[in-house]
PDB file of N, CA and C in Angstrom:
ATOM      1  N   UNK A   1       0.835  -1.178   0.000  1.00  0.00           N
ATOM      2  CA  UNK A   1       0.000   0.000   0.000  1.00  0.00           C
ATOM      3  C   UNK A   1       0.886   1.249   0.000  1.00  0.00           C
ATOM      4  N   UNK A   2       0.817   1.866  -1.292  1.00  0.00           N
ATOM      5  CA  UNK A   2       1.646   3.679  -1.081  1.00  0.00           C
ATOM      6  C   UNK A   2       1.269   4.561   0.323  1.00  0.00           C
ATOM      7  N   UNK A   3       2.196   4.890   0.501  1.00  0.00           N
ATOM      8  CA  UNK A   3       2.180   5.573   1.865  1.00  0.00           C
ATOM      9  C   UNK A   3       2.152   7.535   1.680  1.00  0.00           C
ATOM     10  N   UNK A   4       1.298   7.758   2.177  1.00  0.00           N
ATOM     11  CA  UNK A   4       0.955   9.427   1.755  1.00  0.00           C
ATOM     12  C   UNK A   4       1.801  10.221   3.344  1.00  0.00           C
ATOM     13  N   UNK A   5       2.756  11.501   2.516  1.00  0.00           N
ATOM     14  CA  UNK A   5       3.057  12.616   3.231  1.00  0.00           C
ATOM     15  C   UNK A   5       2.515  13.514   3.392  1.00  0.00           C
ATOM     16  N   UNK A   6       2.372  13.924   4.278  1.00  0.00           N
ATOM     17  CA  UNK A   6       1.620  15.515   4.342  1.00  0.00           C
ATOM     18  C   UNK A   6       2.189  17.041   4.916  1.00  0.00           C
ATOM     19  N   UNK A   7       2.039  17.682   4.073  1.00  0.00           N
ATOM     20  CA  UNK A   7       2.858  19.229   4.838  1.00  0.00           C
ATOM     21  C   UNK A   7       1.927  19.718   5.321  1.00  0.00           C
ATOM     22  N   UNK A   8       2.611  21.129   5.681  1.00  0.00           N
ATOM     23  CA  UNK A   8       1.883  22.175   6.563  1.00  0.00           C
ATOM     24  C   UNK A   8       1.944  23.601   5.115  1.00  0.00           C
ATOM     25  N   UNK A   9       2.328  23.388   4.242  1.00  0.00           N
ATOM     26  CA  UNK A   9       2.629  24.333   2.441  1.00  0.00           C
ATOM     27  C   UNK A   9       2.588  23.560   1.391  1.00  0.00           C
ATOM     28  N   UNK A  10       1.683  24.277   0.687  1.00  0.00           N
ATOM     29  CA  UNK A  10       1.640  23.844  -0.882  1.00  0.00           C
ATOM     30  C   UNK A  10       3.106  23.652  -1.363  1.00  0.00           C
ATOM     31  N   UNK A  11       4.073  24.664  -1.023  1.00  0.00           N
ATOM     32  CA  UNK A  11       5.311  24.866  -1.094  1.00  0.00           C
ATOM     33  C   UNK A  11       5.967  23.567  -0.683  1.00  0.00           C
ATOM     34  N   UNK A  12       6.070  23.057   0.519  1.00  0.00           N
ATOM     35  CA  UNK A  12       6.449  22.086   1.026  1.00  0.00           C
ATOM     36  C   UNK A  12       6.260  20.499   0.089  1.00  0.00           C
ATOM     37  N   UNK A  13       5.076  20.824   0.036  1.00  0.00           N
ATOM     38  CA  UNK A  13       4.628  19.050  -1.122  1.00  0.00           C
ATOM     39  C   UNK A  13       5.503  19.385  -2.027  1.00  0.00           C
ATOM     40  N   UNK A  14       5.749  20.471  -2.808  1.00  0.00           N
ATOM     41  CA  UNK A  14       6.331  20.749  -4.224  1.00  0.00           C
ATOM     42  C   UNK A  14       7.810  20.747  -4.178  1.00  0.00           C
ATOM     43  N   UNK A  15       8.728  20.955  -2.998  1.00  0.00           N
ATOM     44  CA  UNK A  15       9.727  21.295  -2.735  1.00  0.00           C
ATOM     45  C   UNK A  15      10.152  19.399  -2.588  1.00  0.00           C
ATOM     46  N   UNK A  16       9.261  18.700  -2.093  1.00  0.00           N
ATOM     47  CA  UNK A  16       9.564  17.269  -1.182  1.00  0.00           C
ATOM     48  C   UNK A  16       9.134  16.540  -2.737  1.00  0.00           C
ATOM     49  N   UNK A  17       8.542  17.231  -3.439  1.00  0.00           N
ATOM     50  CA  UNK A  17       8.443  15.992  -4.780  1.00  0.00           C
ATOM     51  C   UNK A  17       9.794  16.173  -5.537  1.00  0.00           C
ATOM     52  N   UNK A  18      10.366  17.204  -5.557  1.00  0.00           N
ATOM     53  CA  UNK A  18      11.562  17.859  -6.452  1.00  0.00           C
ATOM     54  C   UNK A  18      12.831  16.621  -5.309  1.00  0.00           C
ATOM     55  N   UNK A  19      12.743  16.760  -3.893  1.00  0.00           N
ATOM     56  CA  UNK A  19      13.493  16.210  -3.563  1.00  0.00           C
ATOM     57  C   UNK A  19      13.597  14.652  -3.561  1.00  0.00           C
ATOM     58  N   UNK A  20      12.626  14.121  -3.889  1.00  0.00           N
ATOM     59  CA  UNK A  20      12.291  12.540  -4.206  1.00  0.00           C
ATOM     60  C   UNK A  20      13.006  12.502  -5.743  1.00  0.00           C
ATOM     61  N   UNK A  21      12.839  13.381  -6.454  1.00  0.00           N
ATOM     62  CA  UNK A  21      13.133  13.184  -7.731  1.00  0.00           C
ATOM     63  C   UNK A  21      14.998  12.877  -7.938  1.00  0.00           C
ATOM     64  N   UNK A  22      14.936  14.031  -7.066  1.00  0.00           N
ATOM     65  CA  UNK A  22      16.874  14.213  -7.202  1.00  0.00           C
ATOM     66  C   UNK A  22      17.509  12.777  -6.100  1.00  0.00           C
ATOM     67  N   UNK A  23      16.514  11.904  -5.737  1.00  0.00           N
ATOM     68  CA  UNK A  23      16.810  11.080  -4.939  1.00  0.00           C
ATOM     69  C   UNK A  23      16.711   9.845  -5.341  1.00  0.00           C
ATOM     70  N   UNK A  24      15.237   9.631  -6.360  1.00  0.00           N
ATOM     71  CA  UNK A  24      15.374   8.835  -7.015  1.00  0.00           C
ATOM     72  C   UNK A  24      14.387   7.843  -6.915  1.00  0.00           C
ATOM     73  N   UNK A  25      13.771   8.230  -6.031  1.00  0.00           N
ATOM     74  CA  UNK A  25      12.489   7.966  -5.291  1.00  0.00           C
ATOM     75  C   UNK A  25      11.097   7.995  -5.881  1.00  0.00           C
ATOM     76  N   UNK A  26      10.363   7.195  -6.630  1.00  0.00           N
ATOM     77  CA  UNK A  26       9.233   7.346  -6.804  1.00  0.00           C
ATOM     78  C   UNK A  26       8.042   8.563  -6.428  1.00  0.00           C
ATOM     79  N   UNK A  27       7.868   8.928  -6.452  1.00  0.00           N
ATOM     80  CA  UNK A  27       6.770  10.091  -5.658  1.00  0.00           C
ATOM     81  C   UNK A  27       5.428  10.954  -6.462  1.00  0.00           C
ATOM     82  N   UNK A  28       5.008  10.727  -5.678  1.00  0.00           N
ATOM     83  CA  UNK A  28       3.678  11.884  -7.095  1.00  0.00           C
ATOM     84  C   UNK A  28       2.929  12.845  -6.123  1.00  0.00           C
ATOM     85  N   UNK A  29       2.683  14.040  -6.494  1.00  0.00           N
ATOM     86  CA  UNK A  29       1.808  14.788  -5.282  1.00  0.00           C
ATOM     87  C   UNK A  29       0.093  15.159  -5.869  1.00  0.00           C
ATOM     88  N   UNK A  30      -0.666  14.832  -4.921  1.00  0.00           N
ATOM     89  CA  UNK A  30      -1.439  14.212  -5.042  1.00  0.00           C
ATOM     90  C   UNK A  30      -2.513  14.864  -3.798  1.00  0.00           C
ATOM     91  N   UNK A  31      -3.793  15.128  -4.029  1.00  0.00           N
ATOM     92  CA  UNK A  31      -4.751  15.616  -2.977  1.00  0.00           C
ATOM     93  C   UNK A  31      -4.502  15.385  -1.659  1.00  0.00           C
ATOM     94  N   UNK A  32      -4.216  15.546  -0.853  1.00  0.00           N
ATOM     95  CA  UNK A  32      -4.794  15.329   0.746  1.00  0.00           C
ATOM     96  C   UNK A  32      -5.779  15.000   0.863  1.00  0.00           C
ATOM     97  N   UNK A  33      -5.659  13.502   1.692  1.00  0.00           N
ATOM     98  CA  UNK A  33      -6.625  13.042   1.844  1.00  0.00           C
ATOM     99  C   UNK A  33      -7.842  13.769   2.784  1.00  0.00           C
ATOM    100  N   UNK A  34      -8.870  13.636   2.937  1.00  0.00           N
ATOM    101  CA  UNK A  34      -9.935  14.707   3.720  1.00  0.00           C
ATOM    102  C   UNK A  34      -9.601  14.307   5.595  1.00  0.00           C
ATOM    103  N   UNK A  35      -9.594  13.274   5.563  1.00  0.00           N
ATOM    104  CA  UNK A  35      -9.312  12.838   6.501  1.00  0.00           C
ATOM    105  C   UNK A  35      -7.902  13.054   7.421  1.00  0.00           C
ATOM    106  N   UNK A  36      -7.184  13.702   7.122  1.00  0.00           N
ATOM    107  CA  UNK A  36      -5.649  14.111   7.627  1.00  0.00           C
ATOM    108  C   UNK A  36      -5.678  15.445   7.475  1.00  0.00           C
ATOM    109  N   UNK A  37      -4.903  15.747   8.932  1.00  0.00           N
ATOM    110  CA  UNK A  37      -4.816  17.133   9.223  1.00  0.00           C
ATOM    111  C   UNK A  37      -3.856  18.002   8.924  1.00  0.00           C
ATOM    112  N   UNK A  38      -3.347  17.870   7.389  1.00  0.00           N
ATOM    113  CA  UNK A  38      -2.786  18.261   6.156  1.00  0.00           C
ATOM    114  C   UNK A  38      -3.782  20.259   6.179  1.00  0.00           C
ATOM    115  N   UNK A  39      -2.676  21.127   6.767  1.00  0.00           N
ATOM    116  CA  UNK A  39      -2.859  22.375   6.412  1.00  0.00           C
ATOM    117  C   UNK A  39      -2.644  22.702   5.243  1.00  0.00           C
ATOM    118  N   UNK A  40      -2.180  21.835   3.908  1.00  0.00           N
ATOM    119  CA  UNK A  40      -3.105  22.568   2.494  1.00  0.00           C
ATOM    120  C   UNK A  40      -3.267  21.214   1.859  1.00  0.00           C
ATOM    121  N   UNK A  41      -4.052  21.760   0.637  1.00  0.00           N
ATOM    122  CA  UNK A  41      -4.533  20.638   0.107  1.00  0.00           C
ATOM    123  C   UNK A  41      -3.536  19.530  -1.005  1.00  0.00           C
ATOM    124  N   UNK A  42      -2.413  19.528  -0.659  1.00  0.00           N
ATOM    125  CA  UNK A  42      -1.605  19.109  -1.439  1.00  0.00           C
ATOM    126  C   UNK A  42      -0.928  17.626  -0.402  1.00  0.00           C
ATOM    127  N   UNK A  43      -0.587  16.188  -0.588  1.00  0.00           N
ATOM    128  CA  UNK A  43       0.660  15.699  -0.103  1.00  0.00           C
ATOM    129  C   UNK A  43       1.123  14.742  -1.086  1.00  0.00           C
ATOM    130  N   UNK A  44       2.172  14.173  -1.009  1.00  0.00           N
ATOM    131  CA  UNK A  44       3.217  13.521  -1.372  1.00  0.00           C
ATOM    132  C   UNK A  44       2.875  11.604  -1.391  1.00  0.00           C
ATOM    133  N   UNK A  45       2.473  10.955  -2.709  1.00  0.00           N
ATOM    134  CA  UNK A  45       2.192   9.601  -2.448  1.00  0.00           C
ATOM    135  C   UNK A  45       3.567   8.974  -2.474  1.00  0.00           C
ATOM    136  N   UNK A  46       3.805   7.687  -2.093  1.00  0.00           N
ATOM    137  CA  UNK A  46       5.309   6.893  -2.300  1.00  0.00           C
ATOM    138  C   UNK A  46       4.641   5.993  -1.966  1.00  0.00           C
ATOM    139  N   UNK A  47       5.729   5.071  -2.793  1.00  0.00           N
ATOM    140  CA  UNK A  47       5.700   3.490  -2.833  1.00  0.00           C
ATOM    141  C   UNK A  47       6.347   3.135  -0.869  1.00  0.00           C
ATOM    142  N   UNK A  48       5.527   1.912  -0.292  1.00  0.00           N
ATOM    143  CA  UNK A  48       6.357   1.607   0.575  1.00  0.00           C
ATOM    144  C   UNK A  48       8.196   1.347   0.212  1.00  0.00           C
ATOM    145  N   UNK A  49       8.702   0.725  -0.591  1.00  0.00           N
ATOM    146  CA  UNK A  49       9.792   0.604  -0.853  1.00  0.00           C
ATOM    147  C   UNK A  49      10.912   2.069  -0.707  1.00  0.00           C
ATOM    148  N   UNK A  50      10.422   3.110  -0.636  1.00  0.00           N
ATOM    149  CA  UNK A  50      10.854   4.611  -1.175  1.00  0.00           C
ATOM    150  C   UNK A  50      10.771   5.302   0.410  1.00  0.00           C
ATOM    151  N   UNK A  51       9.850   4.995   0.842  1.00  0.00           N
ATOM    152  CA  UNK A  51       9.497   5.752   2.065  1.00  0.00           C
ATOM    153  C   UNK A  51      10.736   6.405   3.138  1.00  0.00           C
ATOM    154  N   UNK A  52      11.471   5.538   3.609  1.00  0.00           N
ATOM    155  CA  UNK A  52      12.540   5.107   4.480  1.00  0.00           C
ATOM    156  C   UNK A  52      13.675   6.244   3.654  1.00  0.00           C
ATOM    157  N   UNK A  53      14.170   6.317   2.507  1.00  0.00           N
ATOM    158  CA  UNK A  53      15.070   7.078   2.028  1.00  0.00           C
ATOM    159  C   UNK A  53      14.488   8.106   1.733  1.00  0.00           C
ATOM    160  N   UNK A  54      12.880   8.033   1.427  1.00  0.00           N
ATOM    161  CA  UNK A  54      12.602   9.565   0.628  1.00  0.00           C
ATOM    162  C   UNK A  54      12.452  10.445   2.349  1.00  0.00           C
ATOM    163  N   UNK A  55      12.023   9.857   3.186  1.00  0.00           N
ATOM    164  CA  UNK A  55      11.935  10.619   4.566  1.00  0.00           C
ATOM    165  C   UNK A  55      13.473  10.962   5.307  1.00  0.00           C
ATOM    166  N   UNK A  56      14.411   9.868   4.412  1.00  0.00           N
ATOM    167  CA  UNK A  56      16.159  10.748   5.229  1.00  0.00           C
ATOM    168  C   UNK A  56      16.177  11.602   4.737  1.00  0.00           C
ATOM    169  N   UNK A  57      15.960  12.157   3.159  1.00  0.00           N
ATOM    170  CA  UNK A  57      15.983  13.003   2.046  1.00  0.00           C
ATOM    171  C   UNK A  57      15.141  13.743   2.641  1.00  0.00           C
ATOM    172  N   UNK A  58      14.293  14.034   3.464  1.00  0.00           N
ATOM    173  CA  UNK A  58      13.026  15.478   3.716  1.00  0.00           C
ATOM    174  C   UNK A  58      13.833  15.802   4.679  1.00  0.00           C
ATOM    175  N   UNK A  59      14.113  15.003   6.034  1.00  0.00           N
ATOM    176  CA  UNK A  59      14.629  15.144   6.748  1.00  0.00           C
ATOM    177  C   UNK A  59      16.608  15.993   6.566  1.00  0.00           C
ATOM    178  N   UNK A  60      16.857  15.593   5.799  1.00  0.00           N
ATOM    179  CA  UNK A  60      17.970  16.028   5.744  1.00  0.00           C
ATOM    180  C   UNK A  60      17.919  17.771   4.942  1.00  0.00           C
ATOM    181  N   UNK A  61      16.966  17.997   4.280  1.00  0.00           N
ATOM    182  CA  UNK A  61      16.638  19.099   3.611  1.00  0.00           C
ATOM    183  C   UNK A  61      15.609  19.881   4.609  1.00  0.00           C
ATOM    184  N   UNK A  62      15.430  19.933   5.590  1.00  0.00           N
ATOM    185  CA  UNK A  62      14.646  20.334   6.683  1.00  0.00           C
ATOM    186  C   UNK A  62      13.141  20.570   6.303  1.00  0.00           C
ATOM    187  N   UNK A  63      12.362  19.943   5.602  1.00  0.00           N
ATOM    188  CA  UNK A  63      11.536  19.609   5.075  1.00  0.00           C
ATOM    189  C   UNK A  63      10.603  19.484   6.300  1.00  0.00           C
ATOM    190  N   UNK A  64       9.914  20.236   7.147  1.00  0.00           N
ATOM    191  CA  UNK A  64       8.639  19.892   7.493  1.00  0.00           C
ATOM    192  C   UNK A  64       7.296  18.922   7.239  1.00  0.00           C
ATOM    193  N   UNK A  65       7.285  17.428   7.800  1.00  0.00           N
ATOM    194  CA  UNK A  65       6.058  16.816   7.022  1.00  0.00           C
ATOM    195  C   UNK A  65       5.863  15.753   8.036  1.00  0.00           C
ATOM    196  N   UNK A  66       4.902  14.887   7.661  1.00  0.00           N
ATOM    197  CA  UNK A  66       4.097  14.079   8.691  1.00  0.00           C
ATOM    198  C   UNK A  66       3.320  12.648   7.634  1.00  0.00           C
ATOM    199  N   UNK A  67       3.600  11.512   8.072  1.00  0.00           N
ATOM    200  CA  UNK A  67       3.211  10.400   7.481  1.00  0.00           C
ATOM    201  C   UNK A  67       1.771   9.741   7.631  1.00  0.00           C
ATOM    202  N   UNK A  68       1.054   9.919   6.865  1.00  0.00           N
ATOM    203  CA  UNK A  68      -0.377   9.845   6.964  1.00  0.00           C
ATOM    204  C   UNK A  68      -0.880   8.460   7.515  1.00  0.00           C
ATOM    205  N   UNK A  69      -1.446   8.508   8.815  1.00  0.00           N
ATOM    206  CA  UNK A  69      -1.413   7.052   9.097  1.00  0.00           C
ATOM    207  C   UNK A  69      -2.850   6.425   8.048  1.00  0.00           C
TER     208      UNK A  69
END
């Protein structure tokens, strides 16, 4: 099951898809789900396989975000 990120900026989803890309990481950004307390309407889908590196990659770029349970 793809695992959804969520920011607190439109900015943020767009900044964290650019950084999946340069990483190598699968990623697509994609509605917020209604149900998650995602302050805009934008987050980040990934493959489970991707998750684990694309989150050292946010993390290391100080990327603000939260893993949609």
């Amino acid at each position: 099951m793809n695992r959804i990120i969520i920011f607190d900026t439109a900015h943020h989803a767009l900044w964290a898809e650019e950084v999946a890309k340069n990483a190598g990481v699968a990623a697509e950004v994609v509605p917020a789900p209604e149900q998650s307390d995602a302050k805009c309407g934008l987050a980040l889908e990934v493959l489970p396989e991707g998750l684990d590196e694309l989150l050292a990659a946010l993390d290391k770029e100080g990327i603000t975000y939260r893993v949609n349970a």
